[in-house]
Every structure is written in C-alpha cells, then in structure tokens.
Protein backbone atom coordinates (compact mmCIF):
# COMPACT_ATOMS: atom_id res chain seq x y z
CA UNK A 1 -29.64 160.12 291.11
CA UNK A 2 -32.56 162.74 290.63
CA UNK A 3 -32.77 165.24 288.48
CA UNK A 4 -32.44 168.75 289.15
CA UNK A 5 -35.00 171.36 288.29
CA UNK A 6 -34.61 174.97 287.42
CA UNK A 7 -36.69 177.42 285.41
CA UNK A 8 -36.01 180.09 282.90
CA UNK A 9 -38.53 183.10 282.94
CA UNK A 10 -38.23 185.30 279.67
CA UNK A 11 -38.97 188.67 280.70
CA UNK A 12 -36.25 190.79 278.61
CA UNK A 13 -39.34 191.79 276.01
CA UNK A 14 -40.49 195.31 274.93
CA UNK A 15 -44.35 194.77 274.69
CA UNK A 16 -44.66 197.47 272.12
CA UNK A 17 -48.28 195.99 271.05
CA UNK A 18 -49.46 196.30 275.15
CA UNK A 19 -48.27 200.18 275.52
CA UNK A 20 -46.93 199.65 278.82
CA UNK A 21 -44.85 197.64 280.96
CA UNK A 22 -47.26 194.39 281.01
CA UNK A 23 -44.93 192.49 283.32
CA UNK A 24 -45.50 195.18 286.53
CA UNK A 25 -48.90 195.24 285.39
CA UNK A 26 -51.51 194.26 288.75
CA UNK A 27 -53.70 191.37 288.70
CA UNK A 28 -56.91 190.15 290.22
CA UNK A 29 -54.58 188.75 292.86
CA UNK A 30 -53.07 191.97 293.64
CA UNK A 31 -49.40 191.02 292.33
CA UNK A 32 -48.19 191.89 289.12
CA UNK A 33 -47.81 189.63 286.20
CA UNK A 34 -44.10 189.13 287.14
CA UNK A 35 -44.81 188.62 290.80
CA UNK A 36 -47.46 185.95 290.12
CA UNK A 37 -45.40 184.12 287.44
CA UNK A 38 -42.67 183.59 289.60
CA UNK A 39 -44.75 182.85 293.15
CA UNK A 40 -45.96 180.16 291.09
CA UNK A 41 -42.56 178.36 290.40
CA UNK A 42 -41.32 179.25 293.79
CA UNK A 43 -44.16 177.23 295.40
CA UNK A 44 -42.44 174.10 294.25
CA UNK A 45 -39.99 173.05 296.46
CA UNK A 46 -38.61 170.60 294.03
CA UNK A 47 -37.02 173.80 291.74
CA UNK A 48 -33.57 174.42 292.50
CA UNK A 49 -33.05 177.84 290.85
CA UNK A 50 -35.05 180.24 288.86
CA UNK A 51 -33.52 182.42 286.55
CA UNK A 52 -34.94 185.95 285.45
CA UNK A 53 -33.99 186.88 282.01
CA UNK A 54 -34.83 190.86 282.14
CA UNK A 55 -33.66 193.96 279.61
CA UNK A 56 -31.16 196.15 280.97
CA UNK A 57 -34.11 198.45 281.10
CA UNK A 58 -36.52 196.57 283.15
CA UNK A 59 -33.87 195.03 285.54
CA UNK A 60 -34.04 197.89 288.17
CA UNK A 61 -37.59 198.26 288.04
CA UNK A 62 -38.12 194.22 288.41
CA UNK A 63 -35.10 194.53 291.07
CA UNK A 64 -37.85 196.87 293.00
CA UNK A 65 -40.70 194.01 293.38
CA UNK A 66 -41.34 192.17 296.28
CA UNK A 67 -39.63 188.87 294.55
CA UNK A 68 -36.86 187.97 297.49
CA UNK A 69 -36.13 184.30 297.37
CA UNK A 70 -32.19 182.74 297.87
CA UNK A 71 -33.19 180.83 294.46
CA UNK A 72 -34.35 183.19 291.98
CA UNK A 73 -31.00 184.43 289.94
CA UNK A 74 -30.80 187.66 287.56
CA UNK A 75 -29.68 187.12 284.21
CA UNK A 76 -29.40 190.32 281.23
CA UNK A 77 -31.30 189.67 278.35
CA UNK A 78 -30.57 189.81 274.48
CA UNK A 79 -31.46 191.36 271.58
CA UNK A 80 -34.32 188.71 270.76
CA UNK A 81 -36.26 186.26 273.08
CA UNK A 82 -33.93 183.33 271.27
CA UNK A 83 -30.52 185.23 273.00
CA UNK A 84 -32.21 185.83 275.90
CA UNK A 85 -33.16 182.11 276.77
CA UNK A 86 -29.51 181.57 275.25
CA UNK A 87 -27.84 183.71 278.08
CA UNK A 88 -30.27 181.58 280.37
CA UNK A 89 -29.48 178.25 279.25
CA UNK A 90 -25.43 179.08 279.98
CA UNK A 91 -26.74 180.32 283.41
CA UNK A 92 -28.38 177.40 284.26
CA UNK A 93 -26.92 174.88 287.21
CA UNK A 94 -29.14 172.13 286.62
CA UNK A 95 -29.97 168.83 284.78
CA UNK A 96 -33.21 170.32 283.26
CA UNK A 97 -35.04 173.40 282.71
CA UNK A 98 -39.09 175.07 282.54
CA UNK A 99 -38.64 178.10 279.84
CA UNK A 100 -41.33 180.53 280.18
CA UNK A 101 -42.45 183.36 278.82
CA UNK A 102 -42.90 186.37 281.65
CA UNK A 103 -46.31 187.33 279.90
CA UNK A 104 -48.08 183.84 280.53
CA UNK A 105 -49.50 184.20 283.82
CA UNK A 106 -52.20 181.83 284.18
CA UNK A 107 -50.80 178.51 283.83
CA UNK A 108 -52.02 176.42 287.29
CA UNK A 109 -50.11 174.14 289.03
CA UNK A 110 -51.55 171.19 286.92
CA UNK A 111 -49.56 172.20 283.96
CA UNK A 112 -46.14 172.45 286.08
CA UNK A 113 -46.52 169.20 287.81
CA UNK A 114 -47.58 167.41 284.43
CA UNK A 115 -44.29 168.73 283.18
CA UNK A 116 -41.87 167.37 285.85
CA UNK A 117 -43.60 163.87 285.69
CA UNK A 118 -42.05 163.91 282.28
CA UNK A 119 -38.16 165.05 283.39
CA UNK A 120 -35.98 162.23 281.86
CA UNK A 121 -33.79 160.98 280.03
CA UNK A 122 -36.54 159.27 277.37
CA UNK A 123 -37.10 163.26 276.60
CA UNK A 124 -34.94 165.90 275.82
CA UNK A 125 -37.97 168.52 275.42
CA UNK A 126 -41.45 168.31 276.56
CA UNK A 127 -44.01 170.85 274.92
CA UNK A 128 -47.61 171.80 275.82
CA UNK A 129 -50.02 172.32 272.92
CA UNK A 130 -53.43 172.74 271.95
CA UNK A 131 -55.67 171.37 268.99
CA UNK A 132 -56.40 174.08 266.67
CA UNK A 133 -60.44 174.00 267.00
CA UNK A 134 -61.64 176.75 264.74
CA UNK A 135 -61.59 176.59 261.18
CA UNK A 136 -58.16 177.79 259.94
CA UNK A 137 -57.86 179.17 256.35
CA UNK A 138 -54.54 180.43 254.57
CA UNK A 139 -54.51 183.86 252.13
CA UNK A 140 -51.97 184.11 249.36
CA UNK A 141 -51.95 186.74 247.01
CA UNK A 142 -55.53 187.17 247.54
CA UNK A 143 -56.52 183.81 247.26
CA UNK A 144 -58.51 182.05 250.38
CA UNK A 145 -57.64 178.57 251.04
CA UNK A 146 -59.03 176.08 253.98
CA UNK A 147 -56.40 174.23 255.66
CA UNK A 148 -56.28 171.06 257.41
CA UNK A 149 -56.46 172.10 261.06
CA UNK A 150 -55.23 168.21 262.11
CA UNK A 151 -52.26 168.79 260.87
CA UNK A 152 -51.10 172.32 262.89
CA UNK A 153 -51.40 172.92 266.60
CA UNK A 154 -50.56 175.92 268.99
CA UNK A 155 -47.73 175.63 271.40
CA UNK A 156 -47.50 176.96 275.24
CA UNK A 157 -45.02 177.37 277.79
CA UNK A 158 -43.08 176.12 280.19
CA UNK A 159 -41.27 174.26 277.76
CA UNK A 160 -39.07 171.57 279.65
CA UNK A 161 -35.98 170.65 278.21
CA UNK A 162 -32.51 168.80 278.64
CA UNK A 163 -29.88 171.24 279.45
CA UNK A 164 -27.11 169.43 278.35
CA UNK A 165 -28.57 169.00 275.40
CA UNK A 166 -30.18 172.55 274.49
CA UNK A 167 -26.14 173.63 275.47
CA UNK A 168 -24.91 171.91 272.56
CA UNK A 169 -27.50 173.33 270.02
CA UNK A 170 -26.66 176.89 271.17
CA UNK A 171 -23.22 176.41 270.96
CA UNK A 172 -23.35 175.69 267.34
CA UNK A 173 -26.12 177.72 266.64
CA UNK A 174 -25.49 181.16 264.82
CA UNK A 175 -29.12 182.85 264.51
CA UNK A 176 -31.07 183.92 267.72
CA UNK A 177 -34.33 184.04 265.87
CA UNK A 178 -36.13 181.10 267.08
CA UNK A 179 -40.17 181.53 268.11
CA UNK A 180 -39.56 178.96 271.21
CA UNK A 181 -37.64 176.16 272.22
CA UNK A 182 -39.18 173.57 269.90
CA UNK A 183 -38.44 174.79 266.68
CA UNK A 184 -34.92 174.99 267.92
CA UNK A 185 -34.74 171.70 269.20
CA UNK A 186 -36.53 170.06 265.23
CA UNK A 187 -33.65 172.45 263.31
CA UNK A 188 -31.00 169.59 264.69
CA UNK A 189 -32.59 166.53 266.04
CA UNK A 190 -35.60 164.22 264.80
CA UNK A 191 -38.95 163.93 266.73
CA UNK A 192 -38.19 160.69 268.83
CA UNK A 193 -37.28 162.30 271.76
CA UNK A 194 -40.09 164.77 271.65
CA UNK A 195 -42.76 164.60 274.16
CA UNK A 196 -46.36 166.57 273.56
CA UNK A 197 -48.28 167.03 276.58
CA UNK A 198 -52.14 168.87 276.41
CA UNK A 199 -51.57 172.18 277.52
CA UNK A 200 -54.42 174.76 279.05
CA UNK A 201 -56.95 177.59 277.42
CA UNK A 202 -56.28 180.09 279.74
CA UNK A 203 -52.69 179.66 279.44
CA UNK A 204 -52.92 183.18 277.31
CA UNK A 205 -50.00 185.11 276.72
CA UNK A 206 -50.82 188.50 277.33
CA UNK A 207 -50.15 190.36 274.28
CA UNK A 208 -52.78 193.31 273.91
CA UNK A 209 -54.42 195.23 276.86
CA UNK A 210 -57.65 193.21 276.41
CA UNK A 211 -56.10 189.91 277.00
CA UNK A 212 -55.86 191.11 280.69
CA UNK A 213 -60.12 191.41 280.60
C-alpha cells in the first residue's frame, strides 16, 4: 500500500527581526511569501493534505489570501515553533509528513521530489543540509578559536518525517523548545534511521528585510 503525503507549513511566527508581516509580504512572482509557499506544495498531486499552522493573530489575515484548495487545513499555532508543529503533527491524516517553515520560499520542485523518493519505512526523518563552506570560528570569553567545519552542517526544510513515529515523541515529550524536527527526533532515537539529503543555497529563510533583495 502507498504512502500518504501531507505537509505541515509553520507560519504561527512573529518575525520581530523583519518589522512586518514577512509571510503577506509580495514577491517577484506577484504572490506573497505564503501564497508561493503553499502553490508550491499544492502543485503536487501526490499531497493529500496541507496543514497551515498560523497565530491566532495572523489566521484572519492569511484566511483573506487567495489560498482556496479542498486540501489545505487550518490549524492554531503555539507558543513556540516546537508546539506549533506539535498541534500539526496531531492534525495530521497521513502516513508521512513535509514540515516547513512559512518563511522559506524558494525551495524548487527538485528539493520536494528528492524528498518523497525517500518516503519509507527504511527512514523515519529525512533532512536537507548544506556543507558549512566558510571558515567557522567559535568565541568564548574573548578567546577566538577555529573550528572544524567537517564536522557541523546547516539544516533546511521540508523536513520529512514518519508520523507515527514523530506522534510518539510528542506524546512523551514535555518541552516545546526544539530548533526543528531533527534535534527532536536525535533526543530519543539513534542515527540509523536518519536520512541526509543535499539541500539548496537559495533555500534562505527570510529572516531580515534584506534577505528578500
């Protein structure tokens, strides 16, 4: 029997550093951030459901874009992104889930198809990353130290991951405090059933006005 496919996009965030609403923020493309992040999953016909994760706050606003689709499901956000993809997790009607981040508009179809050629059972989460290139030093109290940059490495969504499996961390999880779906997943289980996949440069998450230049 196939898997089934949803997605979980974050969007319950207050983007104090961007100093205004990022996510209904217009585009080259002439849809906003949100629009574009979620156009992007819908074209896949193989995703059963997408669920938006949005703040109380943001909900009517996001309610108001031109995002009409019998598959995309609203879901209220937490108190931190970890609660928020929590609430979407226990939402979730399918085998396995994409969680991304709302602000991460540029990811191409490449990345998304990669992903699902990796939705099994030999997995339970699937993570994009990139090679730190740049020279990376550490400061402590004052003190400048070069660090080994083969040993670290920056991580991307859509993270895909094993619903059934993800349900049981949460349920015995107490802090919602996690940075993404990874470090959850290495606070219980071993890397075996970890799968790294190369993920993409302009997969930026948009953080600061400028990142939108």
């Amino acid at each position: 029997m196939e898997n089934s496919i949803g997605v979980i996009v974050v969007a319950a965030g207050m983007a104090t550093r961007f100093t205004k609403n990022k996510l209904l923020v217009k585009l080259d493309n002439n849809l906003t951030v949100l629009e574009t992040v979620i156009k992007k999953f819908l074209n896949f016909k193989c995703i059963h459901e997408i669920i938006l994760v949005c703040s109380k706050e943001n909900i009517n606003l996001i309610h108001a874009e031109r995002l009409k689709d019998k598959r995309l499901i609203f879901c209220l956000g937490g108190k931190t992104r970890g609660e928020s993809v929590a609430n979407g997790i226990k939402m979730s009607n399918t085998d396995f889930v994409l969680i991304h981040d709302a602000a991460r508009p540029f990811f191409t179809d490449d990345l998304i198809i990669r992903l699902l050629k990796k939705t099994s059972s030999i997995w339970d989460i699937v993570v994009p990353h990139l090679k730190i290139s740049d020279s990376l030093k550490m400061i402590n109290n004052n003190t400048i130290s070069t660090i080994n940059r083969d040993n670290y490495f920056i991580t991307q969504t859509p993270q895909l991951i094993n619903v059934s499996v993800f349900r049981k961390i949460i349920d015995i999880q107490k802090m919602f405090d996690w940075q993404d779906e990874l470090e959850l997943y290495t606070k219980y289980y071993s890397s075996s059933k970890i799968c790294l996949i190369e993920g993409e440069k302009d997969n930026l998450k948009l953080t600061f006005p400028k990142d939108l230049k």
